[in-house]
C-alpha atoms as a PDB file:
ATOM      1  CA  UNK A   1      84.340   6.646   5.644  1.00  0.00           C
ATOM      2  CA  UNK A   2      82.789   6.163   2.024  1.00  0.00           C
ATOM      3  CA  UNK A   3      83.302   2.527   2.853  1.00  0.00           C
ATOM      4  CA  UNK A   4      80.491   3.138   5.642  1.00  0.00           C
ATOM      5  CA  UNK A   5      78.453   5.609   3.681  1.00  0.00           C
ATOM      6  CA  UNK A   6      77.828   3.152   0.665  1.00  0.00           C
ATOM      7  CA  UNK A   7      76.660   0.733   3.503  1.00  0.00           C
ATOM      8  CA  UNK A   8      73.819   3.205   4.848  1.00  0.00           C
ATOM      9  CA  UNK A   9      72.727   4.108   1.871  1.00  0.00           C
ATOM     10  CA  UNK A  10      72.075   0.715   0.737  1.00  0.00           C
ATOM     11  CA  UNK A  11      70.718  -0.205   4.138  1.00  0.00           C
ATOM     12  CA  UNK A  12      68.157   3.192   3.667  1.00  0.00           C
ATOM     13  CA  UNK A  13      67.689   0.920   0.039  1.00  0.00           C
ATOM     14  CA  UNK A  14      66.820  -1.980   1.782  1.00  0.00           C
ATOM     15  CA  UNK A  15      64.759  -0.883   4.620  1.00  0.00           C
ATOM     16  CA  UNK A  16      61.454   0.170   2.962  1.00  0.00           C
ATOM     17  CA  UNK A  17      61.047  -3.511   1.227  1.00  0.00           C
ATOM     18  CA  UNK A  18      62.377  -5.281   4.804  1.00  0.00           C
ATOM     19  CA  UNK A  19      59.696  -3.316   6.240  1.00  0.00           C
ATOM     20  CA  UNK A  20      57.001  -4.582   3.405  1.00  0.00           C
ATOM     21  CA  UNK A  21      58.087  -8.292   3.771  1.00  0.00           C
ATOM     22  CA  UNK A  22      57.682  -7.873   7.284  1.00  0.00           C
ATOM     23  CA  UNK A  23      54.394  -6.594   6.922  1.00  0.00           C
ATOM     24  CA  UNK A  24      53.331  -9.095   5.029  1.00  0.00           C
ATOM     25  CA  UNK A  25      54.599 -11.821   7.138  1.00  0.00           C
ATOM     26  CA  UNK A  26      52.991 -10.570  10.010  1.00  0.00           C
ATOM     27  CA  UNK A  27      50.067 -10.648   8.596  1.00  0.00           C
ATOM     28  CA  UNK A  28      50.396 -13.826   6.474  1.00  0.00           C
ATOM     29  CA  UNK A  29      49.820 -15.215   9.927  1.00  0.00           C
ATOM     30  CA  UNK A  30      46.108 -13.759   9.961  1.00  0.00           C
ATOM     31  CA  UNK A  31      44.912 -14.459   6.435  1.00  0.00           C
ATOM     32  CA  UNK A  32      45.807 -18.006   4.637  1.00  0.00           C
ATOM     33  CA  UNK A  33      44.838 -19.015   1.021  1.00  0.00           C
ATOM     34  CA  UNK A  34      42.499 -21.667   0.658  1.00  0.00           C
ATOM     35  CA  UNK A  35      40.194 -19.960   4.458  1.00  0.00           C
ATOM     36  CA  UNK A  36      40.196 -15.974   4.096  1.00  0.00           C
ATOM     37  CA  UNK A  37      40.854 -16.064  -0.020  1.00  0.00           C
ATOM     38  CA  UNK A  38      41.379 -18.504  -2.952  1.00  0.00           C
ATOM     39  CA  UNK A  39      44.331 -18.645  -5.432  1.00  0.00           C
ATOM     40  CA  UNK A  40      43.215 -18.217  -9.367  1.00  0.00           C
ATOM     41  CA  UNK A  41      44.645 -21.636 -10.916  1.00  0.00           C
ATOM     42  CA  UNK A  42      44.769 -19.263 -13.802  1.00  0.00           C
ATOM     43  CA  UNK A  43      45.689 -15.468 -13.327  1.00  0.00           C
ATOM     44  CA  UNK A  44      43.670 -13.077 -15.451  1.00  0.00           C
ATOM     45  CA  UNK A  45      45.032 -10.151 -17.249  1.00  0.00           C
ATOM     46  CA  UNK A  46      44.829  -6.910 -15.481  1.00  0.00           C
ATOM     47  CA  UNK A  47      44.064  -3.323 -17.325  1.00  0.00           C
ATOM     48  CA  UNK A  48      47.009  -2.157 -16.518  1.00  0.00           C
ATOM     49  CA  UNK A  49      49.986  -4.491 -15.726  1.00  0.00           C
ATOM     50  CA  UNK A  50      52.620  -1.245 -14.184  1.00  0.00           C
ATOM     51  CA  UNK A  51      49.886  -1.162 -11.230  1.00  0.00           C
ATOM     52  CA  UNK A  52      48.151  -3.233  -8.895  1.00  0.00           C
ATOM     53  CA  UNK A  53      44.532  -4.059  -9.773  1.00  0.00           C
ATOM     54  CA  UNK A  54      41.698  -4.614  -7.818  1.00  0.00           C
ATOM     55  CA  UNK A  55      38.444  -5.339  -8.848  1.00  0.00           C
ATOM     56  CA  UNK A  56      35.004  -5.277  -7.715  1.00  0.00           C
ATOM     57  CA  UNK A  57      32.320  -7.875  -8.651  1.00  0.00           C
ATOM     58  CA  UNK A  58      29.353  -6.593  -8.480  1.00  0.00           C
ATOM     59  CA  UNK A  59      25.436  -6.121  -9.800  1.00  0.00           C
ATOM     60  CA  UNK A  60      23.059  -3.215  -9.180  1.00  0.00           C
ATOM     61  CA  UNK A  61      20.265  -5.348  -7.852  1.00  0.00           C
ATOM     62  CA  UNK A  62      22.282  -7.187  -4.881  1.00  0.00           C
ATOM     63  CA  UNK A  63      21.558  -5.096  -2.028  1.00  0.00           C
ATOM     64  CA  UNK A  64      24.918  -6.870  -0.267  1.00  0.00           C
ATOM     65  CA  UNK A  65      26.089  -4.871  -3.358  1.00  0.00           C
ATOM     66  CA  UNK A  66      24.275  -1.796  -2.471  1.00  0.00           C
ATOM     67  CA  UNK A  67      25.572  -1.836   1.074  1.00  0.00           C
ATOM     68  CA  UNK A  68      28.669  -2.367  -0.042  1.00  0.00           C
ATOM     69  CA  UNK A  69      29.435   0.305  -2.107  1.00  0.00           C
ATOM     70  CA  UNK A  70      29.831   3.467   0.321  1.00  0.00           C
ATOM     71  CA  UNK A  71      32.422   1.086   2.149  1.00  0.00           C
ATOM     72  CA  UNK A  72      34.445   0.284  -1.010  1.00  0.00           C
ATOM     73  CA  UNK A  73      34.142   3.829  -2.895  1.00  0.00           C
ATOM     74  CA  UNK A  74      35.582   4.881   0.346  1.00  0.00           C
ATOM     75  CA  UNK A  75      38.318   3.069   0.985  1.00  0.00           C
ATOM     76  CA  UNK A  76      39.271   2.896  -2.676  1.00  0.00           C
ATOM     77  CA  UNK A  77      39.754   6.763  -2.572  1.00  0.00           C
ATOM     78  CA  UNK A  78      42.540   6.356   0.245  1.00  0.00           C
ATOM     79  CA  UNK A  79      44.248   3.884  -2.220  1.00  0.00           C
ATOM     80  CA  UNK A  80      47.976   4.614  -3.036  1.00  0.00           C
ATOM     81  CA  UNK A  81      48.574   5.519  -6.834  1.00  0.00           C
ATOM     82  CA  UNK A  82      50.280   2.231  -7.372  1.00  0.00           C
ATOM     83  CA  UNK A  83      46.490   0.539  -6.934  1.00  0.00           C
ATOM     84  CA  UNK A  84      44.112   0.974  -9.535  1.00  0.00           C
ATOM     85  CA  UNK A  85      40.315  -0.281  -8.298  1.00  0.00           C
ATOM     86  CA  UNK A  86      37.744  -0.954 -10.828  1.00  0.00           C
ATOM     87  CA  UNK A  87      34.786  -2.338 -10.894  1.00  0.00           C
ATOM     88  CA  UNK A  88      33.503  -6.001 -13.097  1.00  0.00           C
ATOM     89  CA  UNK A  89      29.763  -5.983 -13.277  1.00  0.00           C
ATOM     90  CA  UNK A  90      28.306  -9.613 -12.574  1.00  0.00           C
ATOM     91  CA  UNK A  91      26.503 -11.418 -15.608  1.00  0.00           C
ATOM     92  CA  UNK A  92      24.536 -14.326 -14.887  1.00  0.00           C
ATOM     93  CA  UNK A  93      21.428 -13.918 -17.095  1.00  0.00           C
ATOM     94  CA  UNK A  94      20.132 -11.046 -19.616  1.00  0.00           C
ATOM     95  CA  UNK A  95      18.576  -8.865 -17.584  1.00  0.00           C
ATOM     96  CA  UNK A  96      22.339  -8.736 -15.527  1.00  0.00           C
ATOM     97  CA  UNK A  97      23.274  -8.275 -18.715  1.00  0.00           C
ATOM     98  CA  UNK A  98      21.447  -5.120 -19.530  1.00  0.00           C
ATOM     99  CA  UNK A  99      22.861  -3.742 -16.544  1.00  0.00           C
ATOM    100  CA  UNK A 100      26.151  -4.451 -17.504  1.00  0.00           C
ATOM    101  CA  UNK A 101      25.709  -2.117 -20.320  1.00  0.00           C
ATOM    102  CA  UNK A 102      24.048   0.432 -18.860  1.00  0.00           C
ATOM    103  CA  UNK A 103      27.493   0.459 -16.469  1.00  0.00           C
ATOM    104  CA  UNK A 104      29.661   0.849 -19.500  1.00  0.00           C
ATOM    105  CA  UNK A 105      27.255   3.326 -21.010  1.00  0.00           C
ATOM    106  CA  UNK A 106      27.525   5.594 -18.309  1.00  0.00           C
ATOM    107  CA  UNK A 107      31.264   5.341 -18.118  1.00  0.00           C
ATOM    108  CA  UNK A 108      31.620   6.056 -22.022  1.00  0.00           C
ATOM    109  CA  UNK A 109      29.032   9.022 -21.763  1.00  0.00           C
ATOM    110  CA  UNK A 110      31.239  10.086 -18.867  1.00  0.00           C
ATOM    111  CA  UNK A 111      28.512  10.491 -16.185  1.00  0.00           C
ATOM    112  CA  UNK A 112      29.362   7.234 -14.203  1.00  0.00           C
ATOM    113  CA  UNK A 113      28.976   8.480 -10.732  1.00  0.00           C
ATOM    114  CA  UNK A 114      25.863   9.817 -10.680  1.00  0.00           C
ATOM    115  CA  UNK A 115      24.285   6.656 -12.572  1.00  0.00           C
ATOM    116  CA  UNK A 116      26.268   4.887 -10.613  1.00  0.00           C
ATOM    117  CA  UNK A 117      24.296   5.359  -7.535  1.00  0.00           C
ATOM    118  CA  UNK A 118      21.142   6.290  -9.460  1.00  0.00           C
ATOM    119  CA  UNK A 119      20.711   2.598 -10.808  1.00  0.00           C
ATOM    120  CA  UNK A 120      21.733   1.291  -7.284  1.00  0.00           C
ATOM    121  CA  UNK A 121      19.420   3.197  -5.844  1.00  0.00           C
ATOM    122  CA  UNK A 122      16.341   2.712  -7.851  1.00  0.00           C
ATOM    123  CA  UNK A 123      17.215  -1.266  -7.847  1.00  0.00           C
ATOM    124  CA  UNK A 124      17.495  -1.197  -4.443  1.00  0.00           C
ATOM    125  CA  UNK A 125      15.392   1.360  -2.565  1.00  0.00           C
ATOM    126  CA  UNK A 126      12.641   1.801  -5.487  1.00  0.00           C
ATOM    127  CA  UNK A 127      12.583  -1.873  -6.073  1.00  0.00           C
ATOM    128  CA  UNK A 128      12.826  -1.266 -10.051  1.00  0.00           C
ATOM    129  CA  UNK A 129      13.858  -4.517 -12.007  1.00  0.00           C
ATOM    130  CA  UNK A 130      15.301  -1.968 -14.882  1.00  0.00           C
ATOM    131  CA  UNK A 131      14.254  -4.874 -16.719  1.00  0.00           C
ATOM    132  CA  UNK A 132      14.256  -3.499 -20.252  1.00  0.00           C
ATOM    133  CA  UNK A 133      16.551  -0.472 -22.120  1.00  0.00           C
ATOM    134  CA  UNK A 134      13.705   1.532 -21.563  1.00  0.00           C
ATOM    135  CA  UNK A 135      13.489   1.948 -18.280  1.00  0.00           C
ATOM    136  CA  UNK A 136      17.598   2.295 -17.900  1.00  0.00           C
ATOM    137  CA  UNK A 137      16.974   5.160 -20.455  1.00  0.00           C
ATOM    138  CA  UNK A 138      15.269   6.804 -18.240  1.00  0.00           C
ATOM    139  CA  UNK A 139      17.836   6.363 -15.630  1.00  0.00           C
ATOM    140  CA  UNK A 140      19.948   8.569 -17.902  1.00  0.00           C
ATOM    141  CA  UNK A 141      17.545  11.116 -19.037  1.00  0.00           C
ATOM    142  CA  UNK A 142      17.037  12.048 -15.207  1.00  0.00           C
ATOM    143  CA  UNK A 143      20.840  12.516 -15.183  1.00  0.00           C
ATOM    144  CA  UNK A 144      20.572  14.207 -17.953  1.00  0.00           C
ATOM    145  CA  UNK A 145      21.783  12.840 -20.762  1.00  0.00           C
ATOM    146  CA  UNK A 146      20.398  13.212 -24.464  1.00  0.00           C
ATOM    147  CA  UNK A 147      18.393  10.052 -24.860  1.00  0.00           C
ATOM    148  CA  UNK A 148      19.737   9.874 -28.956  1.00  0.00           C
ATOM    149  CA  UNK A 149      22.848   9.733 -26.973  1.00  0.00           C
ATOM    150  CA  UNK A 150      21.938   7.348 -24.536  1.00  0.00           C
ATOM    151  CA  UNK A 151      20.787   5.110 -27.298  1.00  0.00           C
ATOM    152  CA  UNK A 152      23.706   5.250 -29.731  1.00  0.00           C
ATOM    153  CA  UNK A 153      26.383   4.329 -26.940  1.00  0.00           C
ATOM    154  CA  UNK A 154      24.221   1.577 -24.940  1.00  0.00           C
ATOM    155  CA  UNK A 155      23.748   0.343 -28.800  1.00  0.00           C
ATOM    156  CA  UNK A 156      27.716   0.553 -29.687  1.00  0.00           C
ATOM    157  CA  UNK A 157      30.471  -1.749 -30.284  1.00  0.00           C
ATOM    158  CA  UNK A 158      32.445  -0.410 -27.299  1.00  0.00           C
ATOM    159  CA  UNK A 159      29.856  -0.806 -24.651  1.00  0.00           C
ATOM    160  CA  UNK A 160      28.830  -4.393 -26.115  1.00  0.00           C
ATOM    161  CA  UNK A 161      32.126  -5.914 -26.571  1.00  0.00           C
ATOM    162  CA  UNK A 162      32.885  -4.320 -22.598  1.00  0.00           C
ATOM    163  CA  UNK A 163      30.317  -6.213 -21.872  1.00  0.00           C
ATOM    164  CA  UNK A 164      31.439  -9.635 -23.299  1.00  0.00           C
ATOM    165  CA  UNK A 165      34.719  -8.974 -22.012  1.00  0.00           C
ATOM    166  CA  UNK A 166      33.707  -8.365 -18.577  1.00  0.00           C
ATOM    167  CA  UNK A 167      31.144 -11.918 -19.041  1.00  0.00           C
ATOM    168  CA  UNK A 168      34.258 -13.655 -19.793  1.00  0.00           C
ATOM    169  CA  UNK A 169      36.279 -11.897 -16.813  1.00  0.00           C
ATOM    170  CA  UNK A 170      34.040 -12.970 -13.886  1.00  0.00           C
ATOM    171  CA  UNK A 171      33.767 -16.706 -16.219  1.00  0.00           C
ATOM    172  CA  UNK A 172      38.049 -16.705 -15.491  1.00  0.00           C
ATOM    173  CA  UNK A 173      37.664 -15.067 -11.554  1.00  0.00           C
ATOM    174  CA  UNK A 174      35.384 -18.451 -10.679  1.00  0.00           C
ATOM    175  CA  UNK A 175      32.894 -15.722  -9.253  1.00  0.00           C
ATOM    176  CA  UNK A 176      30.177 -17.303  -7.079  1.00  0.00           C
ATOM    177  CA  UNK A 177      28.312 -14.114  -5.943  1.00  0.00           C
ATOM    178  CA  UNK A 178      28.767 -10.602  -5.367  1.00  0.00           C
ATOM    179  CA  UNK A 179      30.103  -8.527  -4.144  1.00  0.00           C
ATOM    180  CA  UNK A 180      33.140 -10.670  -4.676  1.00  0.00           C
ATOM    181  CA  UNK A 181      37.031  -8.753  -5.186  1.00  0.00           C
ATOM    182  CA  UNK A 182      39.564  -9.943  -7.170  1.00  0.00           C
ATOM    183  CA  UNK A 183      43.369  -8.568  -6.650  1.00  0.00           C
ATOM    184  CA  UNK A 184      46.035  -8.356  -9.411  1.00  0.00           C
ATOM    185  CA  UNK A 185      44.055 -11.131 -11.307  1.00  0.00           C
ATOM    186  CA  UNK A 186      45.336 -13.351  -8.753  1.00  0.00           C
ATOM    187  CA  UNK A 187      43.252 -13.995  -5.685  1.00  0.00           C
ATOM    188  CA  UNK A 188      39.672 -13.965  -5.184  1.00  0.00           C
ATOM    189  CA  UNK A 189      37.926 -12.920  -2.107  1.00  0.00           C
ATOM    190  CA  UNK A 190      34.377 -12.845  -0.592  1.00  0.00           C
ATOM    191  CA  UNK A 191      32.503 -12.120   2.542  1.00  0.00           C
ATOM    192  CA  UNK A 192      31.824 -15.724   3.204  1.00  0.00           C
ATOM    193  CA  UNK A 193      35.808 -16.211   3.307  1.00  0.00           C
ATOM    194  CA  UNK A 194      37.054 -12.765   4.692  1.00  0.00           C
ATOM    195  CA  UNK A 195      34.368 -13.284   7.273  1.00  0.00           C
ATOM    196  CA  UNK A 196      32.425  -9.713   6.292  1.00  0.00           C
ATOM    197  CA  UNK A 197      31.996  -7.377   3.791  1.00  0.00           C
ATOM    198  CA  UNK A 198      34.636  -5.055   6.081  1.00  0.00           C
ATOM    199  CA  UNK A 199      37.257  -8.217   5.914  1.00  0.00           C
ATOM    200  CA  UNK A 200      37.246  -8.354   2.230  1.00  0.00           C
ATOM    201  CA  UNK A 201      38.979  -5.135   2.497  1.00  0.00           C
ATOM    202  CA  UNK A 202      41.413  -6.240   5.348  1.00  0.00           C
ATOM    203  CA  UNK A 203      42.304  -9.217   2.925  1.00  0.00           C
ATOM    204  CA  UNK A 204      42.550  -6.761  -0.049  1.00  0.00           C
ATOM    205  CA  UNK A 205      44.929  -4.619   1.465  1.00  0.00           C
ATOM    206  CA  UNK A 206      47.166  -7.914   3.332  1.00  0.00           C
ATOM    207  CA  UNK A 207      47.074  -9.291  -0.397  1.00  0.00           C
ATOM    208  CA  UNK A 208      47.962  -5.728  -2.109  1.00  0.00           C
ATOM    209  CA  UNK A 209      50.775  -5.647   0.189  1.00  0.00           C
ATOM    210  CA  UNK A 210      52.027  -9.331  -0.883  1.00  0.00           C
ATOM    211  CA  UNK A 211      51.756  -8.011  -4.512  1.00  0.00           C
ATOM    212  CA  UNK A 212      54.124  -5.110  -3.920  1.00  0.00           C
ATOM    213  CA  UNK A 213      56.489  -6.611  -2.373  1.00  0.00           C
ATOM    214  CA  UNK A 214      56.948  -9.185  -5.034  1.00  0.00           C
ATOM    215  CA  UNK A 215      57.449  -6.546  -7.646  1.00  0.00           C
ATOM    216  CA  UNK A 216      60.155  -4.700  -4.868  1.00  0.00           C
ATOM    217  CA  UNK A 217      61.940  -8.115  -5.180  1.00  0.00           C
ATOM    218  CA  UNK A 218      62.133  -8.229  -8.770  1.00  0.00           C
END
């Protein structure tokens, strides 16, 4: 009798990870490395290596971006507490730059959201180029915050060396547009590959499921 006990409790062990591998078998079938993602040769280090990351590529003034973003905040909020979602602003030239900052600003003054969707909104809808600190300021101010404030942390070490950081994050993802996601540092994924902006998230969550499983295994 305890001989048969110990078995079904390590079978009720065993079933939740046969049931992942399964999963991700299954749908291993539907997405392939090299068509509906690519392999990093090189993984890059996550935020937070007891969870599994994934991050968003983006910039304000990409209205594939812009569309985007309702989709992903949305199904990022149903994400299980192992899966921590960020977001990796796209730097290709200064004025992507400034933007950059003005994301890290906002998340250092604490009032990301509503910048959030301020910036993409007057990028996007107003058609302003926010080409200059001045005009992000104001950005801000509408939101607002103090524009001392605004000026000290856009001006900071933190938000500048974020900024570098993320540069040399999207240099080591092999980003070719945006929105583009990135899971666990490990695989990169775009519309072109997942076939839509809605199949980038299919992907994600095939791929987040690979991820967990290999650290059930370990």
């Amino acid at each position: 009798m305890i001989h048969r006990l110990k078995h079904l409790a390590m079978l009720c062990l065993l079933l939740p990870l046969a049931f992942n591998i399964s999963t991700a078998t299954a749908q291993g079938e539907q997405y392939q490395a090299g068509t509906h993602y690519e392999i990093l040769k090189t993984p890059v280090r996550t935020s937070d290596p007891k969870r599994i990351e994934v991050a968003e590529v983006f910039w304000y003034g990409c209205s594939h971006c812009f569309s985007f973003e309702p989709m992903a905040s949305t199904w990022a909020s149903q994400l299980p507490e192992d899966v921590n979602f960020v977001h990796s602003p796209a730097i290709w030239h200064k004025s992507m730059e400034l933007h950059a900052r003005a994301y890290y600003t906002a998340k250092a003054l604490k009032v990301l959201d509503p910048v959030h969707q301020a910036i993409f909104e007057a990028m996007n809808l107003k058609r302003n180029k926010l080409a200059n600190k001045k005009a992000i300021a104001e950005i801000f101010v509408a939101q607002g915050v103090d524009l001392d404030k605004f000026n000290k942390t856009f001006d900071s070490f933190g938000v500048v060396s974020a900024t570098k950081q993320a540069d040399a994050r999207q240099r080591s993802y092999n980003v070719r547009g945006t929105p583009e996601m990135v899971v666990n540092g490990k695989y990169r994924i775009n519309a072109e590959m997942a076939g839509s902006h809605g199949g980038m998230l299919k992907v994600a969550d095939y791929l987040i499921e690979v991820e967990r499983t290999k650290a059930y295994a370990q």
